[in-house]
Protein backbone atom coordinates (compact mmCIF):
# COMPACT_ATOMS: atom_id res chain seq x y z
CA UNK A 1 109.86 16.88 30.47
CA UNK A 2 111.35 13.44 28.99
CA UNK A 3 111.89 12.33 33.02
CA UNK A 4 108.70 13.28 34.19
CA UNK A 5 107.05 10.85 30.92
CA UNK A 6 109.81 8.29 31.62
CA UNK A 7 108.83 8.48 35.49
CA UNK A 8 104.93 8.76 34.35
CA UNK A 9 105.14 5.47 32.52
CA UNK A 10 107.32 3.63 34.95
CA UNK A 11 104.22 4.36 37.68
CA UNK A 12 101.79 3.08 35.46
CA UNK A 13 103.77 -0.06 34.49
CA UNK A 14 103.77 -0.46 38.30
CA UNK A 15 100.07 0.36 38.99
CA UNK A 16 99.13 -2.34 36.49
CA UNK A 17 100.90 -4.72 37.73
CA UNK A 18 99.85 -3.98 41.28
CA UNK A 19 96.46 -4.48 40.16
CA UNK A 20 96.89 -7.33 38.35
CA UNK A 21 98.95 -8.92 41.18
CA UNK A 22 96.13 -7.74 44.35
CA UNK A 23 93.64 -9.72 41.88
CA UNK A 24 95.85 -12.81 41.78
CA UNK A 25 96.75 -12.69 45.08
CA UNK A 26 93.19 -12.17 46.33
CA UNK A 27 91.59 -14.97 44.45
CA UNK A 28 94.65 -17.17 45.22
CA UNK A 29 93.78 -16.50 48.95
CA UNK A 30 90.47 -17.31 48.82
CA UNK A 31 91.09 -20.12 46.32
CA UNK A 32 93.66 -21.80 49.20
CA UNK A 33 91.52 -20.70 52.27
CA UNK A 34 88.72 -22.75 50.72
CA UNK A 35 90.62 -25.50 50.13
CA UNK A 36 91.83 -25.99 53.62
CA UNK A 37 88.53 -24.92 55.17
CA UNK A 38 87.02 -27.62 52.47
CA UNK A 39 89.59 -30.64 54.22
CA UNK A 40 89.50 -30.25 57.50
CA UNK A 41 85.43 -30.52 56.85
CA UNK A 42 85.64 -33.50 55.23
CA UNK A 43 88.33 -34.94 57.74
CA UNK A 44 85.70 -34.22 61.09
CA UNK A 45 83.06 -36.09 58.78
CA UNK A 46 84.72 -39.04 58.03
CA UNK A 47 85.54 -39.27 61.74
CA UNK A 48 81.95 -38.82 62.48
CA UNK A 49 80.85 -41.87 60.01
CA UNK A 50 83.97 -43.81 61.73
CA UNK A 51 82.46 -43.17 65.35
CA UNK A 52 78.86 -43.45 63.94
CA UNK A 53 79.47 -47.20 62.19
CA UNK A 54 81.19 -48.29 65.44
CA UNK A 55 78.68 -47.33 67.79
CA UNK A 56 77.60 -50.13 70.02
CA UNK A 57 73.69 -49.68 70.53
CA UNK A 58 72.01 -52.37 72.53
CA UNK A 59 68.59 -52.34 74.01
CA UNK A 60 67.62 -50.57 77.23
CA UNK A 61 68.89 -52.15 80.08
CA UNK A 62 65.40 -51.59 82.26
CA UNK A 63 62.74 -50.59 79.53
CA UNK A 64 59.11 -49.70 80.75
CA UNK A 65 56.38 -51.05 79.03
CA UNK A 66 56.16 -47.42 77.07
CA UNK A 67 59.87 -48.08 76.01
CA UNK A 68 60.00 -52.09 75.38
CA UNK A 69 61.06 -51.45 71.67
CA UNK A 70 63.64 -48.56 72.39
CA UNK A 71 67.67 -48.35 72.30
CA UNK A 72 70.51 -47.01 73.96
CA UNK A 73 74.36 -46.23 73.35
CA UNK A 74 76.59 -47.99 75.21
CA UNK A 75 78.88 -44.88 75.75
CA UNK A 76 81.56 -47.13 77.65
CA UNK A 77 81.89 -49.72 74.72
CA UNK A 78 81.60 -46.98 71.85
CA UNK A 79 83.87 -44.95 73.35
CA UNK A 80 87.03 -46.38 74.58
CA UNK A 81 89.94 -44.36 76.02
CA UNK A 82 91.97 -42.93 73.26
CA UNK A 83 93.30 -39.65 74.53
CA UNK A 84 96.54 -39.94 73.08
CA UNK A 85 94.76 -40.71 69.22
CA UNK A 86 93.12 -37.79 69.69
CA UNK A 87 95.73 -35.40 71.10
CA UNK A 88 97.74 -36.86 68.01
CA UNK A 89 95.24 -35.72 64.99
CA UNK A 90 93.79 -32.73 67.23
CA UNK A 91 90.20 -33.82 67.23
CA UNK A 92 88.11 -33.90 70.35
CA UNK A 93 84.89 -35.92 70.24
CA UNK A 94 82.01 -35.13 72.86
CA UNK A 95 78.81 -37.87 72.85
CA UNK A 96 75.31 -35.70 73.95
CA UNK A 97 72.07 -37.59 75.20
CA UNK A 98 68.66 -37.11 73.03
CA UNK A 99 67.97 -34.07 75.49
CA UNK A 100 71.47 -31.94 75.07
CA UNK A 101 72.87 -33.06 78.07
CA UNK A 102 76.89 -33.68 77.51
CA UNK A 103 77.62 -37.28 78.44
CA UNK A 104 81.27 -37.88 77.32
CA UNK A 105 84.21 -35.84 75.97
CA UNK A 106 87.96 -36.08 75.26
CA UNK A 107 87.94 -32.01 76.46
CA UNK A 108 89.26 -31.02 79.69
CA UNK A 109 86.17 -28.27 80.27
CA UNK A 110 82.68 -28.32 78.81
CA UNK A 111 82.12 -25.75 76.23
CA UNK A 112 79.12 -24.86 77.26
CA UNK A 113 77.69 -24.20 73.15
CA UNK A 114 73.95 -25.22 72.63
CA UNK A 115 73.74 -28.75 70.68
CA UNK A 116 72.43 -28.89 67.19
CA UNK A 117 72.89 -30.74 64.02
CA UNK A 118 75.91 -29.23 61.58
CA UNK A 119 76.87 -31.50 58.78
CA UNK A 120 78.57 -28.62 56.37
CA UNK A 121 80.82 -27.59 59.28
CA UNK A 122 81.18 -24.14 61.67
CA UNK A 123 83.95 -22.33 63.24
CA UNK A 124 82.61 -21.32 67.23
CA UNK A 125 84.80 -18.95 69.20
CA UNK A 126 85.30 -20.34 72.90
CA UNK A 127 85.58 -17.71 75.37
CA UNK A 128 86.73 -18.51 78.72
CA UNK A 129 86.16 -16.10 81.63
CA UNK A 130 88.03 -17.73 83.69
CA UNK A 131 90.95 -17.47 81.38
CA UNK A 132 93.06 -14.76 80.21
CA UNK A 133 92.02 -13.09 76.87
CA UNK A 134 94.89 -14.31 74.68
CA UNK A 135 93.70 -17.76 75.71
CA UNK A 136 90.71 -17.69 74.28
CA UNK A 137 90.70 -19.93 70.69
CA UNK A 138 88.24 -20.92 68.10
CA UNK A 139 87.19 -24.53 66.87
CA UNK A 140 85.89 -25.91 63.44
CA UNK A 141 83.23 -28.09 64.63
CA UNK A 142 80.46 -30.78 62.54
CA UNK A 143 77.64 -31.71 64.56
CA UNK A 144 75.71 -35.42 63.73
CA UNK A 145 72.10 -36.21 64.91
CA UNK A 146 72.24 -40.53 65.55
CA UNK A 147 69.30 -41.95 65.15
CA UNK A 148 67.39 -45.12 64.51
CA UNK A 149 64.28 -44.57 62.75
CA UNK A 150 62.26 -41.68 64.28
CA UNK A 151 64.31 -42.16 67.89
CA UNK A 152 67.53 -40.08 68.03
CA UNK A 153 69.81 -41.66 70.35
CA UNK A 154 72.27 -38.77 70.95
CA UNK A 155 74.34 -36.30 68.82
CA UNK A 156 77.96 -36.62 68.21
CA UNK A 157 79.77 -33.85 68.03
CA UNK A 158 83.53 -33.72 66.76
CA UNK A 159 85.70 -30.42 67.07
CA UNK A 160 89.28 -29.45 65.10
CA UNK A 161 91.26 -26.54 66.28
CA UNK A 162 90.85 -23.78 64.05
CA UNK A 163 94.35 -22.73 64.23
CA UNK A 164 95.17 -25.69 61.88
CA UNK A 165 93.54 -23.62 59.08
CA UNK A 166 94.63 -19.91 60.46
CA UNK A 167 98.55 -20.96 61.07
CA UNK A 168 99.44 -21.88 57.33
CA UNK A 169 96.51 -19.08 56.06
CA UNK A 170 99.21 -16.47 58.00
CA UNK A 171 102.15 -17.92 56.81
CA UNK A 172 100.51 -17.62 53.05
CA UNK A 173 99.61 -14.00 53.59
CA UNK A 174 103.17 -13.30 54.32
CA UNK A 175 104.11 -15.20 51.47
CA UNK A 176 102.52 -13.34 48.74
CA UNK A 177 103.06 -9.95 50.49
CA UNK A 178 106.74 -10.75 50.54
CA UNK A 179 106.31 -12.23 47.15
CA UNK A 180 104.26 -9.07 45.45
CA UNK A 181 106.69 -6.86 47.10
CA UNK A 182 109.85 -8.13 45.39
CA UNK A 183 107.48 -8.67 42.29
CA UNK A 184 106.55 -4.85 42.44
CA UNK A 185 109.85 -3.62 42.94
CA UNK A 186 111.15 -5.74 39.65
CA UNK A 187 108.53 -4.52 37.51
CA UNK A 188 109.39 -1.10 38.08
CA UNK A 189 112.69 -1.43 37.65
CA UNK A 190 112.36 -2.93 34.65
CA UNK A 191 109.50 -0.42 33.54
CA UNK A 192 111.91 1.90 34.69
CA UNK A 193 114.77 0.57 32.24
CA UNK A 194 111.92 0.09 29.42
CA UNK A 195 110.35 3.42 29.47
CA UNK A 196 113.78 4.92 29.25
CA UNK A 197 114.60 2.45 25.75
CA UNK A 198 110.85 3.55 24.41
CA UNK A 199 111.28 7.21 25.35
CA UNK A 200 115.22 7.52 23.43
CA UNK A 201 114.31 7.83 19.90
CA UNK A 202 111.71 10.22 20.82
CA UNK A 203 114.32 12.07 22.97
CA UNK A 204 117.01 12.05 20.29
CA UNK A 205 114.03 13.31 17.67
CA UNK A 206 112.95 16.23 20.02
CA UNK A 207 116.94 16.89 20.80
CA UNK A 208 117.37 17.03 16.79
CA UNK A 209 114.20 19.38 16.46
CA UNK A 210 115.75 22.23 19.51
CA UNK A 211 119.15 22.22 17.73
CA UNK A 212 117.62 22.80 14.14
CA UNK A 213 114.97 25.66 15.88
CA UNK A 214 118.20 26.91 17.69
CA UNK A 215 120.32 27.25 14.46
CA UNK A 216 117.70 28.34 11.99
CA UNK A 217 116.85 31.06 14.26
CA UNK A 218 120.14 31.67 14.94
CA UNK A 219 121.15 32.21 11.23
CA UNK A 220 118.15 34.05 10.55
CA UNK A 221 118.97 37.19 12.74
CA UNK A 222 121.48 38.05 10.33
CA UNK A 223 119.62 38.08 6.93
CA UNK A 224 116.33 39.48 8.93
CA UNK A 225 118.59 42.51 10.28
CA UNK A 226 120.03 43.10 7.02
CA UNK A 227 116.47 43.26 4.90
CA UNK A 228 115.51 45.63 7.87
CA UNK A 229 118.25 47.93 8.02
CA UNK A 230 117.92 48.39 4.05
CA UNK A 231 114.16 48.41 4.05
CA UNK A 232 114.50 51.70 6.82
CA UNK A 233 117.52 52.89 4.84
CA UNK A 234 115.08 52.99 1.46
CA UNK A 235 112.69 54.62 3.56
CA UNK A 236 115.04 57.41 3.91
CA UNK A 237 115.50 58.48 0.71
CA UNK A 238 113.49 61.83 -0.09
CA UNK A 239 112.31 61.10 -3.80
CA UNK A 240 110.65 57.66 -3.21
CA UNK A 241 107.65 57.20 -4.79
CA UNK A 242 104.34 57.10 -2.76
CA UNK A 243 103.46 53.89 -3.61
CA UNK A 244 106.97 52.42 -3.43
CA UNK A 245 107.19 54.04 0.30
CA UNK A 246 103.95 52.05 1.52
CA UNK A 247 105.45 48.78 0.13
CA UNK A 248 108.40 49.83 1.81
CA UNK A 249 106.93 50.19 5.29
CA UNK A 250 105.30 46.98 4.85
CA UNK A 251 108.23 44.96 4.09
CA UNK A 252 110.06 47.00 7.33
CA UNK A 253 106.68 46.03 9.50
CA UNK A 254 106.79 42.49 8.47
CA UNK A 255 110.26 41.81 9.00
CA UNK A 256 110.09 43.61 12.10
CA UNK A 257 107.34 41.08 13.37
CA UNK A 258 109.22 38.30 12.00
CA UNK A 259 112.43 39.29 14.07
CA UNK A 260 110.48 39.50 16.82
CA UNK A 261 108.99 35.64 15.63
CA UNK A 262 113.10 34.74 15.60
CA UNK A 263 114.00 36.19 18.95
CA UNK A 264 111.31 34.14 20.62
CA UNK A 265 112.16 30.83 18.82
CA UNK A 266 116.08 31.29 19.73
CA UNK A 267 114.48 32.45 23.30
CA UNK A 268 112.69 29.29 23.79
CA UNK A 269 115.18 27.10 22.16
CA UNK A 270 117.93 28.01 24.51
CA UNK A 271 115.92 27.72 27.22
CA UNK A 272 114.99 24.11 26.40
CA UNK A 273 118.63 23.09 26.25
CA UNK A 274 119.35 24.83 29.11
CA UNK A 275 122.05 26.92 27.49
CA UNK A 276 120.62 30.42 29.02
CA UNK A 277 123.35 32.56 29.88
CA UNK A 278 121.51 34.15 33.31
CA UNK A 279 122.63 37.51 34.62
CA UNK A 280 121.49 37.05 38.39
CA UNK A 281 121.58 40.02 40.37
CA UNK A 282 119.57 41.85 43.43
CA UNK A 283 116.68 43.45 40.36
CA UNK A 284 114.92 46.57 42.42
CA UNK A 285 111.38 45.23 40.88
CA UNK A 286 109.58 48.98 41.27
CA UNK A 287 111.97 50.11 39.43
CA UNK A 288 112.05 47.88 36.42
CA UNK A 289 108.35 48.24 36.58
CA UNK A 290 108.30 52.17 36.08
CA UNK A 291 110.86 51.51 32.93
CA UNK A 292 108.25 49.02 31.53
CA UNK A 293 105.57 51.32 32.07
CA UNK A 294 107.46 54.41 30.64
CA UNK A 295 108.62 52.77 27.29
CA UNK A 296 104.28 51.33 27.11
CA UNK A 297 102.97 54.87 27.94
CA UNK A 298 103.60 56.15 24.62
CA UNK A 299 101.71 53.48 22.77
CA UNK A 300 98.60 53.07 25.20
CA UNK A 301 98.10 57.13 24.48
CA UNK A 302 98.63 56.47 21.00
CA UNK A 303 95.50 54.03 21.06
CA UNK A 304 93.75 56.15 23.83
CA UNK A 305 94.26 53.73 26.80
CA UNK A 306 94.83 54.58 30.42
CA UNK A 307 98.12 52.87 31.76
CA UNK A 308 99.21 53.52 35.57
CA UNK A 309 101.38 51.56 38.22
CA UNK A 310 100.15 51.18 41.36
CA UNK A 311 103.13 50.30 44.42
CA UNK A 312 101.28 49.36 47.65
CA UNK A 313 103.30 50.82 50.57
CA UNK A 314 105.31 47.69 52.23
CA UNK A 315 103.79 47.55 56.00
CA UNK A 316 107.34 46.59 57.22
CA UNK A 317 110.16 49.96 56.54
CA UNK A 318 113.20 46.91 56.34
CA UNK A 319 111.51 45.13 53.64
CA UNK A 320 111.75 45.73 50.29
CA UNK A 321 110.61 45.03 46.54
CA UNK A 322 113.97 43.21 45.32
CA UNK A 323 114.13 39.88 43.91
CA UNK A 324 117.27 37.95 42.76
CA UNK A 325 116.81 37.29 38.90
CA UNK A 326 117.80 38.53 35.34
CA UNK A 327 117.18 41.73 34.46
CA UNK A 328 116.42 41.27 31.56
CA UNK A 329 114.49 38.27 31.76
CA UNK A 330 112.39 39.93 33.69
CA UNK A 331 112.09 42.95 31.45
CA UNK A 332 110.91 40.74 28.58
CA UNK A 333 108.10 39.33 30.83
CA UNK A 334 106.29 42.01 31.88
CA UNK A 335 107.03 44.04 28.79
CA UNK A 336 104.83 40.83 27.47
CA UNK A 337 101.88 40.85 29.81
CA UNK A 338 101.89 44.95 29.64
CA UNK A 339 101.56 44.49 25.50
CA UNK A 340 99.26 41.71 25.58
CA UNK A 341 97.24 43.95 27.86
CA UNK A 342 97.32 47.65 25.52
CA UNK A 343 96.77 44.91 22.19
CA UNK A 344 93.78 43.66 23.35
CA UNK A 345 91.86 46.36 25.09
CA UNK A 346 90.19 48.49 23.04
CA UNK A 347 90.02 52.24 23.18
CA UNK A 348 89.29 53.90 26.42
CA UNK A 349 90.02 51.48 28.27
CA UNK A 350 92.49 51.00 31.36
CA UNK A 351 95.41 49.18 32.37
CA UNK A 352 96.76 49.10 35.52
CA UNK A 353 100.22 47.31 36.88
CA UNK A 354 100.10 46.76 41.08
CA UNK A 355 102.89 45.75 42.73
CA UNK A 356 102.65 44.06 46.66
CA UNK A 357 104.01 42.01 49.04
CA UNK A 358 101.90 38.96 48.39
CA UNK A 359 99.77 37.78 51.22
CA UNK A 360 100.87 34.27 52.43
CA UNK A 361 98.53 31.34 51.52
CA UNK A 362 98.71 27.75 49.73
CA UNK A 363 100.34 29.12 46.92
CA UNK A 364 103.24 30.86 48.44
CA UNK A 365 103.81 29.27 51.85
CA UNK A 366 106.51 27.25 50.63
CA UNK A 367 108.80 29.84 49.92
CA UNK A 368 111.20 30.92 52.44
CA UNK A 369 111.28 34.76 51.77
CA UNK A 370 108.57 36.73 51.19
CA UNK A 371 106.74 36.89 47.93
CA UNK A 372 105.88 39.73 45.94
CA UNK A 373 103.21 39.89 43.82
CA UNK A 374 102.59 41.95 40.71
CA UNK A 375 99.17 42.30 38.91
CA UNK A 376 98.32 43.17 35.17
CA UNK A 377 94.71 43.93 34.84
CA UNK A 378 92.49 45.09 31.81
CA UNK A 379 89.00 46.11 30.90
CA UNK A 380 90.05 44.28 27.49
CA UNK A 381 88.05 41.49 25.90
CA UNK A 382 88.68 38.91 28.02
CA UNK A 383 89.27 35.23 27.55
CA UNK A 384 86.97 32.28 26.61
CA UNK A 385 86.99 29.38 29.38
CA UNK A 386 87.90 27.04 26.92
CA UNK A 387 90.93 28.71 25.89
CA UNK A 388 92.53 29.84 29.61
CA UNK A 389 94.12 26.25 29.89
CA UNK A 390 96.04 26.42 26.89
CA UNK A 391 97.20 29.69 26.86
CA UNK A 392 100.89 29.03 28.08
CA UNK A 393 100.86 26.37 24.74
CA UNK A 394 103.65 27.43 22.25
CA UNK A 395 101.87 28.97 18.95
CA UNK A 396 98.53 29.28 20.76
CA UNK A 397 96.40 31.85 19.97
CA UNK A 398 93.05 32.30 21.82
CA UNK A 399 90.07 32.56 18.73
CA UNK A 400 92.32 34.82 16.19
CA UNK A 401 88.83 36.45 15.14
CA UNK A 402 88.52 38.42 18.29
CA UNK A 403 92.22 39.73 18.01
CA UNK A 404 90.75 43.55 17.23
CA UNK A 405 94.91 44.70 16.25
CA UNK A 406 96.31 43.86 12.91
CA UNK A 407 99.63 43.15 14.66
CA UNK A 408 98.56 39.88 15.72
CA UNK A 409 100.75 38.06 18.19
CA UNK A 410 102.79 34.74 17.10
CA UNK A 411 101.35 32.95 20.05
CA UNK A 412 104.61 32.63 21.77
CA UNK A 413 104.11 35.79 23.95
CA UNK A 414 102.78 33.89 26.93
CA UNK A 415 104.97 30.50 26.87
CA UNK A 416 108.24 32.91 27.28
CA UNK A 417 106.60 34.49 30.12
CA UNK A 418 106.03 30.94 32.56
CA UNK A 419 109.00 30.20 31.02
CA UNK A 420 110.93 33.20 33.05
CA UNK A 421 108.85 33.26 36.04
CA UNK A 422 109.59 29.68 36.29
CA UNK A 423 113.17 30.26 35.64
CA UNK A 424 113.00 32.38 39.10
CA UNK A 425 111.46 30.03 41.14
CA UNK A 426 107.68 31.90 40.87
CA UNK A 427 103.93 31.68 39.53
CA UNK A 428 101.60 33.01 37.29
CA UNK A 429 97.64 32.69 36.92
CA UNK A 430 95.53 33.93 34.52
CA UNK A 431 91.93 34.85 35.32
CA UNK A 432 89.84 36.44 32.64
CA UNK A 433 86.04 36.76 31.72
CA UNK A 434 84.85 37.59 27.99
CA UNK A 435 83.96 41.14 27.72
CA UNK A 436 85.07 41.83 31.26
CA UNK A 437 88.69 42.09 30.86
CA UNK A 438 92.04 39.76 31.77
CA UNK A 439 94.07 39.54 35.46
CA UNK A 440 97.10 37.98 35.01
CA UNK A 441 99.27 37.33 38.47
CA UNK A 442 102.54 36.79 38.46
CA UNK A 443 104.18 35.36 42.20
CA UNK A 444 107.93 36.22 42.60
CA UNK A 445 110.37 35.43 45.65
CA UNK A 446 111.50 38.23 47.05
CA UNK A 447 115.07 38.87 47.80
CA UNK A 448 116.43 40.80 51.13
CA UNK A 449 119.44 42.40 50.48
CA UNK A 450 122.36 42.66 53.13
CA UNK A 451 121.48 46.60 53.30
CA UNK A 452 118.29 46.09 54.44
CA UNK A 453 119.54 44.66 57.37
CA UNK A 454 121.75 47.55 58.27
């Protein structure tokens, strides 16, 4: 119980921080992203108000009268040779007439990508047929419309390889991945270490609280056996007074419920420290369910109530209903669910005990054997929704005011029994409807004894 908390809060230190760091990390890759996108923008415009300041624009060389008062760039003065600049800082600059028509370029190929004005800056994939896939690349490119007055002389366009902003973006990625990894793995180790420092005291408290349960209920067998055995010895005597004998059997009923109040606490006690002396041994489960049934019989006539076992034939002759467990465990258990059943179903109405081989599904699939499955159904009065979840609580009782016996239970009926069937590796479910009655199924692995296979 303590591990599963400690583990519990150790994931949830981790999921927080997880969180916490996907939001940092997220914002912090955007934040960076930006930045670089943000840059390499502002480089390719400054290089386009360089080339733009040093244009050389002279009149037309052989102007009609239409275009006496027009200009032209001189493409071979504005634009000197400077490949190697330009291979250098990874810019490539390509000069287009008024029309679109490309008239110079630092790029080996044309890039065939309609003209038009782009101050704020656009990444343009460049796909080459010609080219193998993996050599296809994309470019961040700003786009400026030169112009003197109304007449625009060209457009100047000025390209950056985009890997210049994916290559460090990549490298950043891995970063915090490798970062948030080693981050995640400290935090819960250390939410490992800190859970278990926040969950001691409470373990030492609970530890403190099983050993007291344990030895209280230990020393009151004694005492509680002793009142009993002199109450029933009182009881005896032939000239007791009437009204002396009913106080009598009163006393001897109460202390007989309260024994059965100490056995349970001592049950459960040991069973939390783990100090359960099991008996394992090949348990014949038909069998132990016709002693059940027997030693019930007596009191469901008593109270006019139909009890019966029902064995379903095994379809397989080498297979049979044995189970390795405690004998007496197992006694206790369905000696439980048969009493639970005869105290709350009123008069005339049935019980019935049916033992199988359980048909394989979810539930069962994961155990190796075969599982057998035993059934406790009554026509009693049923269970409230709201209560079925918290029926296998210690000391819970399911609305007291429908409890129809005086010898109500102490509530601890029902823990004890998922305590054993957990205790042999099994299940149990509890299905019930108010007014309708109460199914409880209990899943056991079966056991195949060496003589079976003779």
């Amino acid at each position: 119980m303590f591990q599963a908390t400690r583990r519990r809060l150790a994931i949830w230190y981790t999921a927080v921080t997880a969180v916490l760091l996907l939001v940092f990390a997220t914002g912090f890759y955007f934040y960076v992203r930006t930045t670089l996108i943000d840059r390499i923008d502002d480089t390719l415009n400054h290089v386009v108000e360089v080339i733009e300041r040093t244009l050389v624009i002279e009149p037309l060389s052989f102007p009609t009268i239409k275009d006496k008062n027009k200009w032209q760039v001189n493409i071979q003065a504005s634009f000197p040779d400077s490949t190697d600049a330009v291979e250098d800082d990874h810019i490539d600059l390509e000069w287009f007439s008024p029309t679109g028509e490309l008239l110079w370029s630092t790029l080996l190929e044309p890039l065939n990508i309609p003209i038009h004005a782009n101050r704020t800056g656009e990444t343009v994939w460049i796909i080459n047929n010609k080219l193998q896939s993996d050599q296809n690349y994309s470019l961040r490119q700003v786009t400026q419309r030169v112009q003197i007055g109304r007449q625009v002389l060209g457009y100047l366009r000025v390209s950056h390889p985009w890997f210049e902003v994916t290559k460090p973006i990549r490298q950043l990625i891995l970063d915090l991945i490798l970062g948030a990894s080693l981050t995640l793995i400290c935090v819960a180790a250390i939410g490992w270490l800190l859970s278990g420092l926040a969950m001691k005291p409470v373990r030492e408290s609970y530890q403190r609280l099983k050993q007291f349960t344990a030895d209280a209920s230990h020393e009151l067998r004694n005492p509680i056996a002793t009142i009993q055995t002199n109450v029933q010895v009182a009881l005896a005597e032939p000239d007791i007074e009437p009204q002396q004998h009913q106080q009598l059997q009163v006393i001897e009923r109460l202390t007989r419920r309260l024994g059965r109040l100490v056995e349970d606490l001592l049950f459960l006690a040991r069973q939390d420290s783990g100090i359960v002396q099991q008996q394992w041994i090949e348990v014949p489960l038909d069998a132990l369910l016709m002693e059940v049934i027997e030693e019930q019989q007596a009191i469901a006539t008593t109270q006019n109530l139909s009890l019966s076992l029902e064995i379903v034939d095994l379809p397989n002759a080498e297979e049979n209903f044995t189970l390795l467990g405690d004998w007496d465990q197992l006694a206790r258990l369905f000696t439980n669910l048969v009493s639970n059943a005869v105290q709350y179903t009123p008069s005339g109405g049935q019980i019935q005990v049916e033992l199988q081989l359980a048909a394989k599904n979810k539930r069962n699939s994961a155990m190796l054997n075969p599982a057998l499955q035993i059934k406790v159904t009554d026509t009693g009065i049923g269970i409230s929704a709201e209560a079925l979840p918290h029926l296998f609580d210690r000391f819970y009782r399911a609305d007291p005011a429908r409890t129809h016996r005086s010898a109500a239970g102490s509530g601890l009926g029902l823990a004890i029994a998922k305590a054993i069937v957990e205790n042999h590796r099994g299940q149990i479910r509890i299905d019930s409807q108010v007014d309708r009655g109460t199914a409880v199924t209990v899943t056991l692995p079966a056991h195949k004894s060496e003589a079976s296979h003779l």
